[in-house]
N, C-alpha and C. Protein backbone atom coordinates (compact mmCIF):
# COMPACT_ATOMS: atom_id res chain seq x y z
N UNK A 1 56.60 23.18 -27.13
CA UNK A 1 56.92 23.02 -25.74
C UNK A 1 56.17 24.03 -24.88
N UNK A 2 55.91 25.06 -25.66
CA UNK A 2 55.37 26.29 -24.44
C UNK A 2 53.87 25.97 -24.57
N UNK A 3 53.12 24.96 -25.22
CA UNK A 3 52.05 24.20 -25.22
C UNK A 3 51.63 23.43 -23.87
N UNK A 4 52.79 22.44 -23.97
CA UNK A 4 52.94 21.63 -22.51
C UNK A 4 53.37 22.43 -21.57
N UNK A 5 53.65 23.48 -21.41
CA UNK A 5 53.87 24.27 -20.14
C UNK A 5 52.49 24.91 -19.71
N UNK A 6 52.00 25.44 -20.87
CA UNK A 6 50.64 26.24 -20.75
C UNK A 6 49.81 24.94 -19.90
N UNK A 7 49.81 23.54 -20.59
CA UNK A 7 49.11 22.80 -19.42
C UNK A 7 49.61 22.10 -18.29
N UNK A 8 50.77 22.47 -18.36
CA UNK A 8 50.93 22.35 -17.07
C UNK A 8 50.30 23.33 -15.74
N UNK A 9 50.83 24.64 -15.90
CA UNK A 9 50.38 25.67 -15.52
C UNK A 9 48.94 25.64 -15.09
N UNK A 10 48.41 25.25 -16.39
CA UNK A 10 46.54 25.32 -16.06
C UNK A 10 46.15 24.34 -14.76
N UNK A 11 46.54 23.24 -15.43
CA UNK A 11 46.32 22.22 -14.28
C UNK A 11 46.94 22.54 -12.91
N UNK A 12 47.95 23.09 -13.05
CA UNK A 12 48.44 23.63 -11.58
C UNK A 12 47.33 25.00 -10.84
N UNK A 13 47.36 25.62 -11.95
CA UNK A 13 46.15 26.85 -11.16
C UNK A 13 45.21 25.70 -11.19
N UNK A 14 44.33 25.05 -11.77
CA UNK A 14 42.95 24.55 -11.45
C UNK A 14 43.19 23.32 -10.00
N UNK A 15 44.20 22.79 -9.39
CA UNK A 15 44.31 22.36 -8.93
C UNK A 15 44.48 23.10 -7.49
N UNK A 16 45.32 24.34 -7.37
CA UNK A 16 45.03 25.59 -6.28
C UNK A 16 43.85 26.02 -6.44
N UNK A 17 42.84 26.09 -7.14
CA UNK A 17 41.54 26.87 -6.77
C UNK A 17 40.70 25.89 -6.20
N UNK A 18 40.84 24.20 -6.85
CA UNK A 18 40.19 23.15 -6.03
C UNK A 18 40.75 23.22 -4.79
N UNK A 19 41.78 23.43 -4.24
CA UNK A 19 41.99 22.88 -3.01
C UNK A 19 42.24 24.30 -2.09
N UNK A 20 41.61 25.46 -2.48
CA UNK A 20 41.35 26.72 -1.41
C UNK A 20 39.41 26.19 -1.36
N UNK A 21 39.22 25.80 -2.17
CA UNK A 21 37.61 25.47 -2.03
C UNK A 21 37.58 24.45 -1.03
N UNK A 22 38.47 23.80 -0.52
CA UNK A 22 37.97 22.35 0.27
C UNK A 22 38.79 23.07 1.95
N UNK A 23 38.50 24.09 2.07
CA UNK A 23 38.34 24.12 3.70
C UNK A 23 37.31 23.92 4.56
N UNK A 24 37.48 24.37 5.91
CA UNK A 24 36.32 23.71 6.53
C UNK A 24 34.60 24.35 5.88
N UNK A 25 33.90 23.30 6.29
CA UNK A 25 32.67 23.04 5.89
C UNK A 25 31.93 23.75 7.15
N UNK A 26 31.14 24.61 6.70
CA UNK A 26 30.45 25.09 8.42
C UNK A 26 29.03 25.04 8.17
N UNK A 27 28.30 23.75 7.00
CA UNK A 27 26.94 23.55 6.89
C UNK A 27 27.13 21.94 8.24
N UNK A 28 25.48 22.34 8.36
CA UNK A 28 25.70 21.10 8.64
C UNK A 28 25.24 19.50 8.48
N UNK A 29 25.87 18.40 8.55
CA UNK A 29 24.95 17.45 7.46
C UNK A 29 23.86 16.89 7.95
N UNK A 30 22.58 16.43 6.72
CA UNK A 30 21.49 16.10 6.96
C UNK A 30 21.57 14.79 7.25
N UNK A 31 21.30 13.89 7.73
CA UNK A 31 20.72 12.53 8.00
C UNK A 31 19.44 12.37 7.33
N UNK A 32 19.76 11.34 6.26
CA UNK A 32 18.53 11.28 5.52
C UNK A 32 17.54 10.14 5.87
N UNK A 33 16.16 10.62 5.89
CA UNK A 33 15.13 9.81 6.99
C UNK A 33 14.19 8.74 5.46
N UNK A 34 14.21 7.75 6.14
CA UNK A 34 13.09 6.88 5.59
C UNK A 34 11.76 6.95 5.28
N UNK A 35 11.48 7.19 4.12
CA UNK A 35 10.19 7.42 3.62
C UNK A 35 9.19 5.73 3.84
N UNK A 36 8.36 6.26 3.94
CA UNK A 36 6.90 4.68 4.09
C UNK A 36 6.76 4.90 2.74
N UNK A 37 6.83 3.05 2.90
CA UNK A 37 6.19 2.59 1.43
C UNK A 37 5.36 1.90 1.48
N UNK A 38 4.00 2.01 0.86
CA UNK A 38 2.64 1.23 0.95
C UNK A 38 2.70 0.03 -0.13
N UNK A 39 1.71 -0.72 0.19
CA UNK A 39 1.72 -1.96 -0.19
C UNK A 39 0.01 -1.93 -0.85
N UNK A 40 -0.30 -2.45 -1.58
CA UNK A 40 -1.31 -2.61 -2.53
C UNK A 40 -1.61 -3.85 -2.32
N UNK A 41 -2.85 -5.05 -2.13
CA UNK A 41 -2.86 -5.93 -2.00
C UNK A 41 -4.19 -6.47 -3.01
N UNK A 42 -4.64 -7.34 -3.62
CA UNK A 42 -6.26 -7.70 -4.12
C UNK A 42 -6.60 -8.95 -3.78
N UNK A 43 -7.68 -8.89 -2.98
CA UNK A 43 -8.73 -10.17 -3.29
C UNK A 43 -9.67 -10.30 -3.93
N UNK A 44 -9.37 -11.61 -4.64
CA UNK A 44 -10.18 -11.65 -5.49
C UNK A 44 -11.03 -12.86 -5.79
N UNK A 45 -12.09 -12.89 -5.45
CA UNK A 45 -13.02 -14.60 -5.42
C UNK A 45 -14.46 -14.61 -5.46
N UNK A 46 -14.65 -15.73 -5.21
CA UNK A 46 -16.11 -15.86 -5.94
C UNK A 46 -17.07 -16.20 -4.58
N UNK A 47 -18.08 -15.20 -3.71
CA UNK A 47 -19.14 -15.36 -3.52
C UNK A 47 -20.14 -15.54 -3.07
N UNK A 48 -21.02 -17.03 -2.63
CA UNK A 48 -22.61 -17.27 -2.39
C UNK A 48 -22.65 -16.77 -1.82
N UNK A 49 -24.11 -16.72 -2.09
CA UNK A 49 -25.20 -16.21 -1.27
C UNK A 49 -25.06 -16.35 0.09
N UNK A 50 -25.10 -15.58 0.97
CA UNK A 50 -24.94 -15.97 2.41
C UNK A 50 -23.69 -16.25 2.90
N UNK A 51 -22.86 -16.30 1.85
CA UNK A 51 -21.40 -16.80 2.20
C UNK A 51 -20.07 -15.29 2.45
N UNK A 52 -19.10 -15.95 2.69
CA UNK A 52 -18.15 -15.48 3.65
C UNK A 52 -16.90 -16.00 2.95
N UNK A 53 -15.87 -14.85 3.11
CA UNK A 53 -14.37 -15.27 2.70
C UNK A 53 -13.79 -14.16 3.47
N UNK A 54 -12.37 -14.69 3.65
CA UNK A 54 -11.32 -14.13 4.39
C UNK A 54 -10.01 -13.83 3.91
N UNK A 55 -9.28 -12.60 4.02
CA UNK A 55 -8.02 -12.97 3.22
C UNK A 55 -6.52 -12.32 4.66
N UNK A 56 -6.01 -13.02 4.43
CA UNK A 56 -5.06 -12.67 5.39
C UNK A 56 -3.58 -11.89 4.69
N UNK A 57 -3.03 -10.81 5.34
CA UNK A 57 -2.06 -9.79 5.17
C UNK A 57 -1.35 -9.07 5.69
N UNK A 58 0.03 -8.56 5.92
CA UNK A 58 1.14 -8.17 6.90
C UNK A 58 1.05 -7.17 6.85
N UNK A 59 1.39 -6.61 7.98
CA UNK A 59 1.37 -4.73 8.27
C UNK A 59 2.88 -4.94 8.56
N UNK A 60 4.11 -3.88 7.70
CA UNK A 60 5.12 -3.82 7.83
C UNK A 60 5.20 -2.99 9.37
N UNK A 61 4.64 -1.83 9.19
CA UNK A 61 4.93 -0.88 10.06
C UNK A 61 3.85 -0.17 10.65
N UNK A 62 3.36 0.18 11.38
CA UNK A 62 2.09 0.50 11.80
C UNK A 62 1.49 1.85 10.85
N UNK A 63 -0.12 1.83 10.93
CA UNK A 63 0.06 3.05 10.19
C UNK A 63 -1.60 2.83 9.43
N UNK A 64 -2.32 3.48 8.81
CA UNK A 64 -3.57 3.40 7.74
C UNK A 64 -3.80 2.12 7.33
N UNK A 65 -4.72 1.33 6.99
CA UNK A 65 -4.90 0.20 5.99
C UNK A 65 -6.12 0.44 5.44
N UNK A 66 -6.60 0.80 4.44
CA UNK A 66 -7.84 1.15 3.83
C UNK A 66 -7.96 0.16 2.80
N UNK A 67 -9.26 -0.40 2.92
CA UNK A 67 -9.88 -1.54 2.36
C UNK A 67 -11.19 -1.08 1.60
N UNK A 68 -11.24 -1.22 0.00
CA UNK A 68 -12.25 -1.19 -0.78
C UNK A 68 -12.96 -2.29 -1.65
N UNK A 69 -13.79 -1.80 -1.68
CA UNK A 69 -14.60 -2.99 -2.47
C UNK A 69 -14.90 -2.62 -3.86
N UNK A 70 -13.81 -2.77 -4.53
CA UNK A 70 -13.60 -2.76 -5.95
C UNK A 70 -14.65 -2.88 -7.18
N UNK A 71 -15.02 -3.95 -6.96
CA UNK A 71 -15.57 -4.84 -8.25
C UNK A 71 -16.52 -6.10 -7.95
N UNK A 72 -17.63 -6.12 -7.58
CA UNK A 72 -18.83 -6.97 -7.50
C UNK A 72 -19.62 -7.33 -9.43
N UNK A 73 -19.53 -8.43 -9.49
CA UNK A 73 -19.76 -8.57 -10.81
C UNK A 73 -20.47 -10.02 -10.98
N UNK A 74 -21.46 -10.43 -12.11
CA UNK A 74 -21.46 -12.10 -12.27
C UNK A 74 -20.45 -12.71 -12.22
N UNK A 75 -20.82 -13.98 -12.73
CA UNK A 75 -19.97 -14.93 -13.27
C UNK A 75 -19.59 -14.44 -14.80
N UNK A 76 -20.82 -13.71 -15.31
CA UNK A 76 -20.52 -13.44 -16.59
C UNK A 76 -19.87 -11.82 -17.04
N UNK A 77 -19.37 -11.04 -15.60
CA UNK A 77 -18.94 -9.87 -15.67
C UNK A 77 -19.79 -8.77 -16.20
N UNK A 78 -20.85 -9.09 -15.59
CA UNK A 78 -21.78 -8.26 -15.70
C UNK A 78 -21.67 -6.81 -14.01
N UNK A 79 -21.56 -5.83 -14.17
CA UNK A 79 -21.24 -5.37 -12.58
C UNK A 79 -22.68 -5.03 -11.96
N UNK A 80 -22.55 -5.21 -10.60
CA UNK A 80 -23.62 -5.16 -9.48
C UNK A 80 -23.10 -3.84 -8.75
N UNK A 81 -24.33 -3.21 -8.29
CA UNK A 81 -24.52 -2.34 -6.88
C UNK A 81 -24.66 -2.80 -5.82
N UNK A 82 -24.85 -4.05 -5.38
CA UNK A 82 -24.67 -4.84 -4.51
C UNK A 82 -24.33 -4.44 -3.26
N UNK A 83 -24.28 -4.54 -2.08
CA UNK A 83 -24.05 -4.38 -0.99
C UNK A 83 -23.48 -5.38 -0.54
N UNK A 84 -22.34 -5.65 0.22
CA UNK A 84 -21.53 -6.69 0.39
C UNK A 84 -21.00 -6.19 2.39
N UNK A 85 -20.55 -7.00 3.26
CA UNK A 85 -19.97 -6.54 4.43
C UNK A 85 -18.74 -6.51 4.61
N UNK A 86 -18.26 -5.65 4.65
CA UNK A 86 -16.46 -5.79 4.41
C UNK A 86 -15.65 -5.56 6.23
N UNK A 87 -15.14 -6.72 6.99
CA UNK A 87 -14.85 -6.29 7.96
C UNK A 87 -13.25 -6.21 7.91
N UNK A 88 -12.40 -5.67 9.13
CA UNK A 88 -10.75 -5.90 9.11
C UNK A 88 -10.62 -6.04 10.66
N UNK A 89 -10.09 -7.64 10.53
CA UNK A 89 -9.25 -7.68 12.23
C UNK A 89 -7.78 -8.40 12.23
N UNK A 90 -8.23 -9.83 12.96
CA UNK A 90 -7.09 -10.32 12.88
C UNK A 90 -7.29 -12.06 12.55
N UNK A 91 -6.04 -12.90 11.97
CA UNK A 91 -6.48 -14.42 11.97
C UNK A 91 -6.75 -14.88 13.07
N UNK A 92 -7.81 -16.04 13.20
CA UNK A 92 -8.29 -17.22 14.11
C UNK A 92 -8.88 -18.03 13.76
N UNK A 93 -7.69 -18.90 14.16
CA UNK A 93 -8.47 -20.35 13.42
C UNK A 93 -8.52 -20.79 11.67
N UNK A 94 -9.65 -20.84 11.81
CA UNK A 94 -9.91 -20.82 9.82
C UNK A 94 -10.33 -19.44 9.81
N UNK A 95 -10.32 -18.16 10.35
CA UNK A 95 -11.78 -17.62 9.86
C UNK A 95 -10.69 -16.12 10.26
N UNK A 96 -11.40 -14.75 10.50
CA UNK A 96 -11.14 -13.82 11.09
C UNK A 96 -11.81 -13.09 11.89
N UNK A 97 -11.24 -13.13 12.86
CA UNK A 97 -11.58 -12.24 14.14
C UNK A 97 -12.14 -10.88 13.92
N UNK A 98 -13.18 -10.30 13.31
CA UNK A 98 -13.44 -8.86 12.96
C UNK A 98 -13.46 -7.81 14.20
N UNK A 99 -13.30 -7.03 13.98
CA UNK A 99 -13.30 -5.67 15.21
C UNK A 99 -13.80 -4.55 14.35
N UNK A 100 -13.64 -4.24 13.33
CA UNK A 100 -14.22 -3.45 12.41
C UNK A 100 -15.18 -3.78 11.52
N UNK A 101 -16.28 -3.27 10.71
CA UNK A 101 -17.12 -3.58 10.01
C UNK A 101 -18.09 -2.43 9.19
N UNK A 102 -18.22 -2.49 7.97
CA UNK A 102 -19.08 -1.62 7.12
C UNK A 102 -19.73 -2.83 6.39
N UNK A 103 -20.55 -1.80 6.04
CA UNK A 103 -21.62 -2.33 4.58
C UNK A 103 -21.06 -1.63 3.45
N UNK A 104 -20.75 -1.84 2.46
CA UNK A 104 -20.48 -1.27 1.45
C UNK A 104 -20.60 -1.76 -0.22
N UNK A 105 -20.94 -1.09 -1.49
CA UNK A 105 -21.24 -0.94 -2.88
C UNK A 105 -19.89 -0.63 -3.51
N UNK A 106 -19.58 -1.53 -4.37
CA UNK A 106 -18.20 -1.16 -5.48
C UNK A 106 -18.51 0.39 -5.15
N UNK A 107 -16.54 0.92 -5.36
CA UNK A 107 -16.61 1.84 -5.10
C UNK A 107 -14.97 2.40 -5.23
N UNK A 108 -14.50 3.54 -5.61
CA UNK A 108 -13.04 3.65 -5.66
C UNK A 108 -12.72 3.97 -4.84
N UNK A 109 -13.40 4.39 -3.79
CA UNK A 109 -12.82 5.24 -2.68
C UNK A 109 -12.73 4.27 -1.70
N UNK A 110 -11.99 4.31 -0.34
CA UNK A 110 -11.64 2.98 0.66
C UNK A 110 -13.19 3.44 1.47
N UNK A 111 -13.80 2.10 1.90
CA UNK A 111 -15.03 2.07 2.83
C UNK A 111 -14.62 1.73 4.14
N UNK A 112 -13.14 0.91 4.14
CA UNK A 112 -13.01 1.14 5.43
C UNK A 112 -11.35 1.60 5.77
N UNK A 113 -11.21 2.68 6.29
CA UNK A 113 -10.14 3.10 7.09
C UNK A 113 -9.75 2.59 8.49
N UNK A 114 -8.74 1.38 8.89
CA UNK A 114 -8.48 1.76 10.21
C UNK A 114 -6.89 1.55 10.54
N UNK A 115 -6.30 2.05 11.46
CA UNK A 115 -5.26 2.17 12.01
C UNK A 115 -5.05 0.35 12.90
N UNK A 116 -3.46 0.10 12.26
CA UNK A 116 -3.08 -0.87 12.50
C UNK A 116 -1.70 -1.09 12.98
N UNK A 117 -1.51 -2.05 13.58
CA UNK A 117 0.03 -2.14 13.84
C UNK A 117 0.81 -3.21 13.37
N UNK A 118 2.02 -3.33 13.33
CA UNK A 118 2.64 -3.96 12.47
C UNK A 118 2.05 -5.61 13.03
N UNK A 119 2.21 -6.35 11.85
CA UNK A 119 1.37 -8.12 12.31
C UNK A 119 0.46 -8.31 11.54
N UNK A 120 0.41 -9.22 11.78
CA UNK A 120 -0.39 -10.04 10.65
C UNK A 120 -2.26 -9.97 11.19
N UNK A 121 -3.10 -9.49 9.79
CA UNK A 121 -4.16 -8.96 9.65
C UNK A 121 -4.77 -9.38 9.17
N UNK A 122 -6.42 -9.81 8.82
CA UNK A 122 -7.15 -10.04 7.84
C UNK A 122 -8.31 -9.17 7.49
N UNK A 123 -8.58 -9.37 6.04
CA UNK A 123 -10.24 -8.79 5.43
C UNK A 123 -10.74 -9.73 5.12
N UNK A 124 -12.41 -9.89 6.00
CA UNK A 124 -13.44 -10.24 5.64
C UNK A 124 -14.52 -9.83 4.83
N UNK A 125 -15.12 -10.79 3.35
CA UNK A 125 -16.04 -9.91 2.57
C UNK A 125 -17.07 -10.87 3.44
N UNK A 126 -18.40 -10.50 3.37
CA UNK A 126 -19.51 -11.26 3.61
C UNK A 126 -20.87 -10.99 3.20
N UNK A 127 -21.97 -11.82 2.33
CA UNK A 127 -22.71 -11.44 2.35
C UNK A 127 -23.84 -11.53 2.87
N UNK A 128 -24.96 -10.50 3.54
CA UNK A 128 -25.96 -10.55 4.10
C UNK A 128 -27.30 -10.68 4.27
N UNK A 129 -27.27 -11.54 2.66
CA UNK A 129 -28.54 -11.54 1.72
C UNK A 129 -28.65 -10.30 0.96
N UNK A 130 -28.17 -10.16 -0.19
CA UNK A 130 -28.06 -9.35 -0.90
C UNK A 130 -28.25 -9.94 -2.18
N UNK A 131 -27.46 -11.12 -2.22
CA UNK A 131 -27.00 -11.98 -2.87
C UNK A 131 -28.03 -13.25 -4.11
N UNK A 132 -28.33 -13.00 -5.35
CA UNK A 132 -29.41 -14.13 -5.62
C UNK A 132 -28.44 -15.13 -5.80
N UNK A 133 -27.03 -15.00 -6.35
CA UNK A 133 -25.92 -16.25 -6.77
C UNK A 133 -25.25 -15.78 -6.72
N UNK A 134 -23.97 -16.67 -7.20
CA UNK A 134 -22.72 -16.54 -6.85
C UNK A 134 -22.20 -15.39 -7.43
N UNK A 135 -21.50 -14.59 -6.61
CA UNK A 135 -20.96 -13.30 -7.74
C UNK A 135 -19.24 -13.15 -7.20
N UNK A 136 -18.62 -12.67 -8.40
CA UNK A 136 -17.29 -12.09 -8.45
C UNK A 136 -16.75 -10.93 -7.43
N UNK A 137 -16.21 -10.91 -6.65
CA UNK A 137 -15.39 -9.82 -6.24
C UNK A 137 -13.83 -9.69 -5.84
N UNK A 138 -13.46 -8.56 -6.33
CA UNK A 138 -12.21 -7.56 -6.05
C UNK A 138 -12.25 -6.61 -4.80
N UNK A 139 -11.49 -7.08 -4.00
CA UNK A 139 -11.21 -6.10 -2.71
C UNK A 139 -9.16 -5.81 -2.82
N UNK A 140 -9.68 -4.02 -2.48
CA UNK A 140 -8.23 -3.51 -2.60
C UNK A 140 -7.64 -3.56 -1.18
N UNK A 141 -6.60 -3.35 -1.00
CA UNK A 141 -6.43 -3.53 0.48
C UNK A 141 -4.89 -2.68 0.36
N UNK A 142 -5.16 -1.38 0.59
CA UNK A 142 -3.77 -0.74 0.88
C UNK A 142 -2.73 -0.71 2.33
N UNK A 143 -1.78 -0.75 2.65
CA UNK A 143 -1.44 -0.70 4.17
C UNK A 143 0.17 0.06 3.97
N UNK A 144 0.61 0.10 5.13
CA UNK A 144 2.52 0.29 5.21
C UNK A 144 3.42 -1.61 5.04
């Protein structure tokens, strides 16, 4: 019996030391803020000579969209140094409206950086005679 008293007791002290600990609070609380989360996007297609493709993509929140040109390759995955035109604007029509524009060679690093706002966006690859046939490419397209 002096077993069950001993826990009683305990639980009674551990229950006074919890509840001298719960007076007022004089921190004060954080509001926790929303981190940006980026979005990763790939195009990926085939090509001609002289030819042109478009890919269309959402900007959650305004903010960076950096667009690279990955991977220029045959048909038979063979890779090229190639020079390709990579622009970023907006949809029209069938096609895209460019406002931005580089020349750019596979590459890991983004060739084009620009600031966007939330809405709907596109990347244009194009080539400018560079081209003897049809070739493979990968474009990365990071944004918010």
């Amino acid at each position: 019996m002096s077993a069950s008293l001993w826990s009683c007791g305990g639980a009674a002290l551990a229950t006074a030391l919890l509840l001298a600990g719960c007076g007022s609070n004089s921190t004060t609380p954080t509001t926790a803020t929303a981190t940006s989360t980026e979005s990763t996007e790939f195009y990926a297609g085939a090509l001609d000579p002289r030819g042109s493709g478009f890919y269309s993509f959402t900007v959650t929140q305004s903010g960076s969209v950096r667009v690279t040109l990955t991977n220029l390759s045959t048909t038979r995955f063979a890779p090229l140094s190639n020079t390709l035109e990579l622009g970023i604007g907006t949809p029209a029509g069938e096609g895209c409206a460019v406002t931005e524009r580089v020349t750019a060679a596979p590459a890991l690093n983004a060739h084009l950086v620009s600031t966007r706002s939330a809405g709907i966006h596109c990347v244009e690859v194009r080539d400018r005679g560079s081209l003897a046939s049809q070739m493979s490419f990968i474009i990365r397209i990071t944004h918010p």
